[in-house]
PDB file of N, CA and C in Angstrom:
ATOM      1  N   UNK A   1     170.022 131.337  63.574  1.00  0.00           N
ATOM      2  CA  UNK A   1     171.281 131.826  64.046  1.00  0.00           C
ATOM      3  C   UNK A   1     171.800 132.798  63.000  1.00  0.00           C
ATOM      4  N   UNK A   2     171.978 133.958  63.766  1.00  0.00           N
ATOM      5  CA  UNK A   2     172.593 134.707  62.759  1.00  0.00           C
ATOM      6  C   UNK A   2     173.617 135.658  62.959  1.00  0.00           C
ATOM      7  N   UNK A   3     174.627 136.156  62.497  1.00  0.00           N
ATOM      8  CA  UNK A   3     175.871 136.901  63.054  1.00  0.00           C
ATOM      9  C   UNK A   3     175.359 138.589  62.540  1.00  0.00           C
ATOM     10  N   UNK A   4     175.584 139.627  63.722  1.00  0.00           N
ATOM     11  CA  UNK A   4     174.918 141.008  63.128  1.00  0.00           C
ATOM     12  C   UNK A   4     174.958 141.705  65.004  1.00  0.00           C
ATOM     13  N   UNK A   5     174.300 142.805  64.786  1.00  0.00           N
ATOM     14  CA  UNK A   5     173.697 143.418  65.651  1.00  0.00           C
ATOM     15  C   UNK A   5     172.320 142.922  65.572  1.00  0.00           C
ATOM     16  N   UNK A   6     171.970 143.173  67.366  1.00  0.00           N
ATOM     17  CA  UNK A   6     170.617 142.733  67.632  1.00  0.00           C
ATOM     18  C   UNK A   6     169.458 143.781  67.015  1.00  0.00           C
ATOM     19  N   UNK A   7     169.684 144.961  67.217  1.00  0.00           N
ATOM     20  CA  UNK A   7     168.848 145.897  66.184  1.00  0.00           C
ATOM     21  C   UNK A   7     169.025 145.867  64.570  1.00  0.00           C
ATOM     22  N   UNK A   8     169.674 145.303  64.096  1.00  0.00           N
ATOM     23  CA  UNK A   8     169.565 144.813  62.695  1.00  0.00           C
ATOM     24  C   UNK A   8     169.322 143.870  62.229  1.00  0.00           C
ATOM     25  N   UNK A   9     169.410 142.674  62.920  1.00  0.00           N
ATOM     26  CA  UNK A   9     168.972 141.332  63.092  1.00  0.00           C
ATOM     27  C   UNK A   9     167.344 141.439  63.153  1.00  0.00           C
ATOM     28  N   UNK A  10     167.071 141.940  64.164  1.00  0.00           N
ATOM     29  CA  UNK A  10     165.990 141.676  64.666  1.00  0.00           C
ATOM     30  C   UNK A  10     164.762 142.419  64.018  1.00  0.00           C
ATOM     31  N   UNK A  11     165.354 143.805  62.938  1.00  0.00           N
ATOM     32  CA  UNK A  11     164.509 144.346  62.021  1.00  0.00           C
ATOM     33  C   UNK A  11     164.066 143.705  60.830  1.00  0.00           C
ATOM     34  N   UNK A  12     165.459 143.056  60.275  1.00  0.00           N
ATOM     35  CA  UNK A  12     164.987 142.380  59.206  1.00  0.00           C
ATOM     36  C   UNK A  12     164.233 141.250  59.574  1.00  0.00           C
ATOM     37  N   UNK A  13     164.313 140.263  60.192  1.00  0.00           N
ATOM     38  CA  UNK A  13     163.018 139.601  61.010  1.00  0.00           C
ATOM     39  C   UNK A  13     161.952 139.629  60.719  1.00  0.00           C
ATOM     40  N   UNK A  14     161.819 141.047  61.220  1.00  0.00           N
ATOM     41  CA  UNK A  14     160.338 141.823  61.425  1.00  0.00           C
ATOM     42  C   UNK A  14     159.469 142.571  60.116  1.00  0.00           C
ATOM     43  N   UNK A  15     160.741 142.822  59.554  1.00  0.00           N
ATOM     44  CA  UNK A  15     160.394 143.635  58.348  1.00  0.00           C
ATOM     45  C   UNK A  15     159.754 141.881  57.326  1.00  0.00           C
ATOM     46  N   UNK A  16     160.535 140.855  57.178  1.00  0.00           N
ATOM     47  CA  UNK A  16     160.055 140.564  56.392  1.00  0.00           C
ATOM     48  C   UNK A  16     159.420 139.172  56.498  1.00  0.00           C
ATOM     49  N   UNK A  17     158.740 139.718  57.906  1.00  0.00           N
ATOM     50  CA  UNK A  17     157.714 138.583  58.743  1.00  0.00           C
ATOM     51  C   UNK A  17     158.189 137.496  58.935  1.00  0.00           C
ATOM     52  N   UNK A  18     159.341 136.746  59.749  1.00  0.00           N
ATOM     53  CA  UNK A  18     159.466 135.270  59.241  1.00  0.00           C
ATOM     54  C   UNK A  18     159.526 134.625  60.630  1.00  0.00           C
ATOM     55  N   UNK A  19     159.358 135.670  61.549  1.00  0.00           N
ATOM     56  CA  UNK A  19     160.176 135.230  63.289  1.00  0.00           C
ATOM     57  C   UNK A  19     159.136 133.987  63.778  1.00  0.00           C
ATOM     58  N   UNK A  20     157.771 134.694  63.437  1.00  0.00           N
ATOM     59  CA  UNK A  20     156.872 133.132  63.565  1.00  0.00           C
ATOM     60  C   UNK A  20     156.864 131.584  63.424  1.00  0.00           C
ATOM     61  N   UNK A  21     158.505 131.956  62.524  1.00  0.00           N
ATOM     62  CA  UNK A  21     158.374 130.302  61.700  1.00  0.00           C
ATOM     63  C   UNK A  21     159.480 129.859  62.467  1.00  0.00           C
ATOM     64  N   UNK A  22     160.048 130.319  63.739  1.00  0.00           N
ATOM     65  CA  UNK A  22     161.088 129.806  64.270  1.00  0.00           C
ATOM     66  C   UNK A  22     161.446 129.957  65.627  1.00  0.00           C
ATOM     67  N   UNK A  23     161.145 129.016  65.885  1.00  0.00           N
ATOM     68  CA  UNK A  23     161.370 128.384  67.729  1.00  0.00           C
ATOM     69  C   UNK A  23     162.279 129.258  68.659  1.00  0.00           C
ATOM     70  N   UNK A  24     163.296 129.733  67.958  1.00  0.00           N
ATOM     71  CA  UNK A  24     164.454 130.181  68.802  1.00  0.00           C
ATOM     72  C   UNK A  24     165.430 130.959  67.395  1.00  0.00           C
ATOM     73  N   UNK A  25     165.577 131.684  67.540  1.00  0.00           N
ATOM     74  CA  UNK A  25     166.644 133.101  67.026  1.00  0.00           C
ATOM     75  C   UNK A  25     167.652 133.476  68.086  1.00  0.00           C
ATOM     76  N   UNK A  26     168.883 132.652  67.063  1.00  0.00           N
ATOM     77  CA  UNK A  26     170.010 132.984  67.633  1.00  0.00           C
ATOM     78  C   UNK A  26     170.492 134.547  67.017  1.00  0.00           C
ATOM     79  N   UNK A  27     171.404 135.756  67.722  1.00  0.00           N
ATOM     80  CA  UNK A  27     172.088 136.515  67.309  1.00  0.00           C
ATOM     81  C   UNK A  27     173.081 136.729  67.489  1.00  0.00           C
ATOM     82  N   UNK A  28     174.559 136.673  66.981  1.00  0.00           N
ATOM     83  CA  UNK A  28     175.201 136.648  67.868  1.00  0.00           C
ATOM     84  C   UNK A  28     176.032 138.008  68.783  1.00  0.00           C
ATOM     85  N   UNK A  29     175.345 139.173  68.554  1.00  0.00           N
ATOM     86  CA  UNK A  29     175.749 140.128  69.506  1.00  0.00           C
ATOM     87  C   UNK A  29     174.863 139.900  70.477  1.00  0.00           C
ATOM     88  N   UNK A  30     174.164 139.233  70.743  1.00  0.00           N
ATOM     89  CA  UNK A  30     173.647 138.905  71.868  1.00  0.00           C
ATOM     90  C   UNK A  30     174.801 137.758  72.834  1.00  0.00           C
ATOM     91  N   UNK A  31     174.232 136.904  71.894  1.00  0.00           N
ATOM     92  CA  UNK A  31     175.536 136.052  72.630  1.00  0.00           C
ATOM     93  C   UNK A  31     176.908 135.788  72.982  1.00  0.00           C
ATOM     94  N   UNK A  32     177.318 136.982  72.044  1.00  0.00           N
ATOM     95  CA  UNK A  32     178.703 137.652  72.276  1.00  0.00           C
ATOM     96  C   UNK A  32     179.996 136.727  71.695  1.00  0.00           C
ATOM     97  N   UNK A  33     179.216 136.038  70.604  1.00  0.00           N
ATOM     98  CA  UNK A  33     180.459 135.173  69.548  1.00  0.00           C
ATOM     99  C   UNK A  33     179.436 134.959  68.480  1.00  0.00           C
ATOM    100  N   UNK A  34     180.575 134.470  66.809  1.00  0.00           N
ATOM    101  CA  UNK A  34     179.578 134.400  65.942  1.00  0.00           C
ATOM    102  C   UNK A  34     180.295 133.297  65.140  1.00  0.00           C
ATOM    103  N   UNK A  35     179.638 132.591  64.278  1.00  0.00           N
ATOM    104  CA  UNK A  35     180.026 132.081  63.761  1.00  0.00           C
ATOM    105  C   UNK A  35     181.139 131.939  62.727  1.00  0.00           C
ATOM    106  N   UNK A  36     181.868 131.297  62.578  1.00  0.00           N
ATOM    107  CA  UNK A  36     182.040 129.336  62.953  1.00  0.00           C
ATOM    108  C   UNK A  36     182.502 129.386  64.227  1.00  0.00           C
ATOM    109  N   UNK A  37     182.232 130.455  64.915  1.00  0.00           N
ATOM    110  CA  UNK A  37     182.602 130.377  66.473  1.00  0.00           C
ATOM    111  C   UNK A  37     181.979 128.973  67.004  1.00  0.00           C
ATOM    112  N   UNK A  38     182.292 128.011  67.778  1.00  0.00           N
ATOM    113  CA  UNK A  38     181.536 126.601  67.951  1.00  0.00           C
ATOM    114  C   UNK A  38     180.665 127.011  69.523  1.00  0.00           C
ATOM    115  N   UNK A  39     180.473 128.358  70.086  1.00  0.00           N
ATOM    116  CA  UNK A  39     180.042 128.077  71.017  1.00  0.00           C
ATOM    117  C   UNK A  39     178.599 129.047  70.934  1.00  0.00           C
ATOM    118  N   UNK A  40     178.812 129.261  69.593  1.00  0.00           N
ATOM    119  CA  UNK A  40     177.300 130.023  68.912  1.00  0.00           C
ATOM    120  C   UNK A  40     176.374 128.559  68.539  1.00  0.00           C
ATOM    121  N   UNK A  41     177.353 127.630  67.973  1.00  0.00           N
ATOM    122  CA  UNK A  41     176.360 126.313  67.963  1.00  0.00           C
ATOM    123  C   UNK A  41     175.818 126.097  69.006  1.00  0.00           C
ATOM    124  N   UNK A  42     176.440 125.463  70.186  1.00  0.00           N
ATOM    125  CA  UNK A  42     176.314 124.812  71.216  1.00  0.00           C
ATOM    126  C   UNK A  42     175.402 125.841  71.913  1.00  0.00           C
ATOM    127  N   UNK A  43     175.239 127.297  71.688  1.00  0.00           N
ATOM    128  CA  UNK A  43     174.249 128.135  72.668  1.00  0.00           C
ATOM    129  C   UNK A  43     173.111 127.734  71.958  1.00  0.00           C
ATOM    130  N   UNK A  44     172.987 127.889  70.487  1.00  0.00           N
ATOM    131  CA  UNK A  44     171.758 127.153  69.766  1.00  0.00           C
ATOM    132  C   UNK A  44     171.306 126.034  70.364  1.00  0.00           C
ATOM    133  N   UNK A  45     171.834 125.092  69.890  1.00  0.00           N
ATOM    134  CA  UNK A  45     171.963 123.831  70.656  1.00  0.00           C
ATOM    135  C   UNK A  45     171.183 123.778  71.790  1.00  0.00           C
ATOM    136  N   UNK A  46     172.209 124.053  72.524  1.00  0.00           N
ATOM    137  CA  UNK A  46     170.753 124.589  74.218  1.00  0.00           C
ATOM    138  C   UNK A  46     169.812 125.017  74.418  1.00  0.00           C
ATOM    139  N   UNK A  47     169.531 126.078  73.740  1.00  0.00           N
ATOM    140  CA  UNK A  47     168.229 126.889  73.794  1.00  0.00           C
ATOM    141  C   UNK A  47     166.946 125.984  73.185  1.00  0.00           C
ATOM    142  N   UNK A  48     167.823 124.947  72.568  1.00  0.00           N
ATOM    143  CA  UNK A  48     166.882 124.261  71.471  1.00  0.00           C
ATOM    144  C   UNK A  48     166.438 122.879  72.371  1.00  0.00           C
ATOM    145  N   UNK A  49     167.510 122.571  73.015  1.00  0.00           N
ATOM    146  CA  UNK A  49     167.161 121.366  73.523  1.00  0.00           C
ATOM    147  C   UNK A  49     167.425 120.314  72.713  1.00  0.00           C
ATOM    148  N   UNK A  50     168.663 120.386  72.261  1.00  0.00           N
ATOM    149  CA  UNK A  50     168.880 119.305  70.696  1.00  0.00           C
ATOM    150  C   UNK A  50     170.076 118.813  71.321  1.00  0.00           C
ATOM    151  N   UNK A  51     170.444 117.608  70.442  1.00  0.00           N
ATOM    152  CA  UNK A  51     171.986 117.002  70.441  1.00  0.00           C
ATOM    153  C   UNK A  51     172.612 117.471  69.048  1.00  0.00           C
ATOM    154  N   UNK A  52     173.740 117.654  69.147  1.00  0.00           N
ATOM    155  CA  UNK A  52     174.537 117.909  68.120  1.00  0.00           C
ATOM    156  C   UNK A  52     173.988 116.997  66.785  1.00  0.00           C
ATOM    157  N   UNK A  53     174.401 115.576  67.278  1.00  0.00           N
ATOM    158  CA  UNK A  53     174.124 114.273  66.373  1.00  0.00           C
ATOM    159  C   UNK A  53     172.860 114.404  65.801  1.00  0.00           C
ATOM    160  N   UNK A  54     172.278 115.338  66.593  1.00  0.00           N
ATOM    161  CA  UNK A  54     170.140 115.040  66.094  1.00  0.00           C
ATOM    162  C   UNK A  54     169.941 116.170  65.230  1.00  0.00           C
ATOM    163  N   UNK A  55     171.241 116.860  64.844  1.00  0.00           N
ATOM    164  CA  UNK A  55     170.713 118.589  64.284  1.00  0.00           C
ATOM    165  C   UNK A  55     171.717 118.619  62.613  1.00  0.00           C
ATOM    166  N   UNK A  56     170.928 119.792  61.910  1.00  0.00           N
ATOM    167  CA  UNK A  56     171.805 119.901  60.710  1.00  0.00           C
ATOM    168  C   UNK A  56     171.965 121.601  60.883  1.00  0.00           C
ATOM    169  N   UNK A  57     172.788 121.871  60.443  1.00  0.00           N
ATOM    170  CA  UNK A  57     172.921 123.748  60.419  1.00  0.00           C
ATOM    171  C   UNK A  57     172.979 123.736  58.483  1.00  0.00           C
ATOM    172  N   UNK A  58     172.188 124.412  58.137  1.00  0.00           N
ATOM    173  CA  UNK A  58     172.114 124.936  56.727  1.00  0.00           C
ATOM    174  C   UNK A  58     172.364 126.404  56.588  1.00  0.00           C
ATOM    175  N   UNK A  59     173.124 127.117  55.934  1.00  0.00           N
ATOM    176  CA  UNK A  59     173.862 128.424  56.102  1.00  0.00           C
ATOM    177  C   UNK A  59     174.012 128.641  54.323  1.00  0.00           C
ATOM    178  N   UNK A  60     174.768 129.657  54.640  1.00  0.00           N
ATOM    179  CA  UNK A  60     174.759 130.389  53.773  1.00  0.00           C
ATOM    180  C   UNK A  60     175.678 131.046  52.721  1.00  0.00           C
ATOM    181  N   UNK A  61     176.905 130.445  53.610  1.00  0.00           N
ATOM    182  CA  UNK A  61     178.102 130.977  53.215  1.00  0.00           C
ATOM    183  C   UNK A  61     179.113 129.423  53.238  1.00  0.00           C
ATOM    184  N   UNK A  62     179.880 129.204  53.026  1.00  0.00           N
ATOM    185  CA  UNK A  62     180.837 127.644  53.228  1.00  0.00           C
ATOM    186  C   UNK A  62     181.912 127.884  54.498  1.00  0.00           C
ATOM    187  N   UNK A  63     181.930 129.359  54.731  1.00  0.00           N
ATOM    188  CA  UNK A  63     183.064 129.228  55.809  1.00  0.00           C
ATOM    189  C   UNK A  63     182.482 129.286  57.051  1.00  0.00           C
ATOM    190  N   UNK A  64     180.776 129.466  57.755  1.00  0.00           N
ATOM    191  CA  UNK A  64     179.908 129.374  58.269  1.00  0.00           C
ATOM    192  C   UNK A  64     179.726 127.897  58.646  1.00  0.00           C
TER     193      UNK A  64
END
């Protein structure tokens, strides 16, 4: 999950090979909210097929 544009998001990705290592890439100009927005979780969440209770979010920033 990450907050950006989808063409900048999705370069650095690419540029520094990592998209392989992950099931589902959230962005949120795609999804059209970003974090600590709670409904950027919950789209994660879904896509993932997870429960809240069953998941950890590790970030990057403290207000995230």
């Amino acid at each position: 999950m990450t907050n950006g544009s989808k063409l900048s998001q999705s370069t650095k990705i690419a540029q520094l090979e990592i998209g392989h290592y992950f099931s589902t890439v959230i962005i949120s100009e795609v999804v059209q909210c970003e974090k600590p927005d709670p409904r950027i979780f919950r789209c994660a969440l879904e896509q993932m097929g997870c429960l809240a209770g069953n998941t950890m979010f590790v970030g990057d920033h403290p207000i995230n």
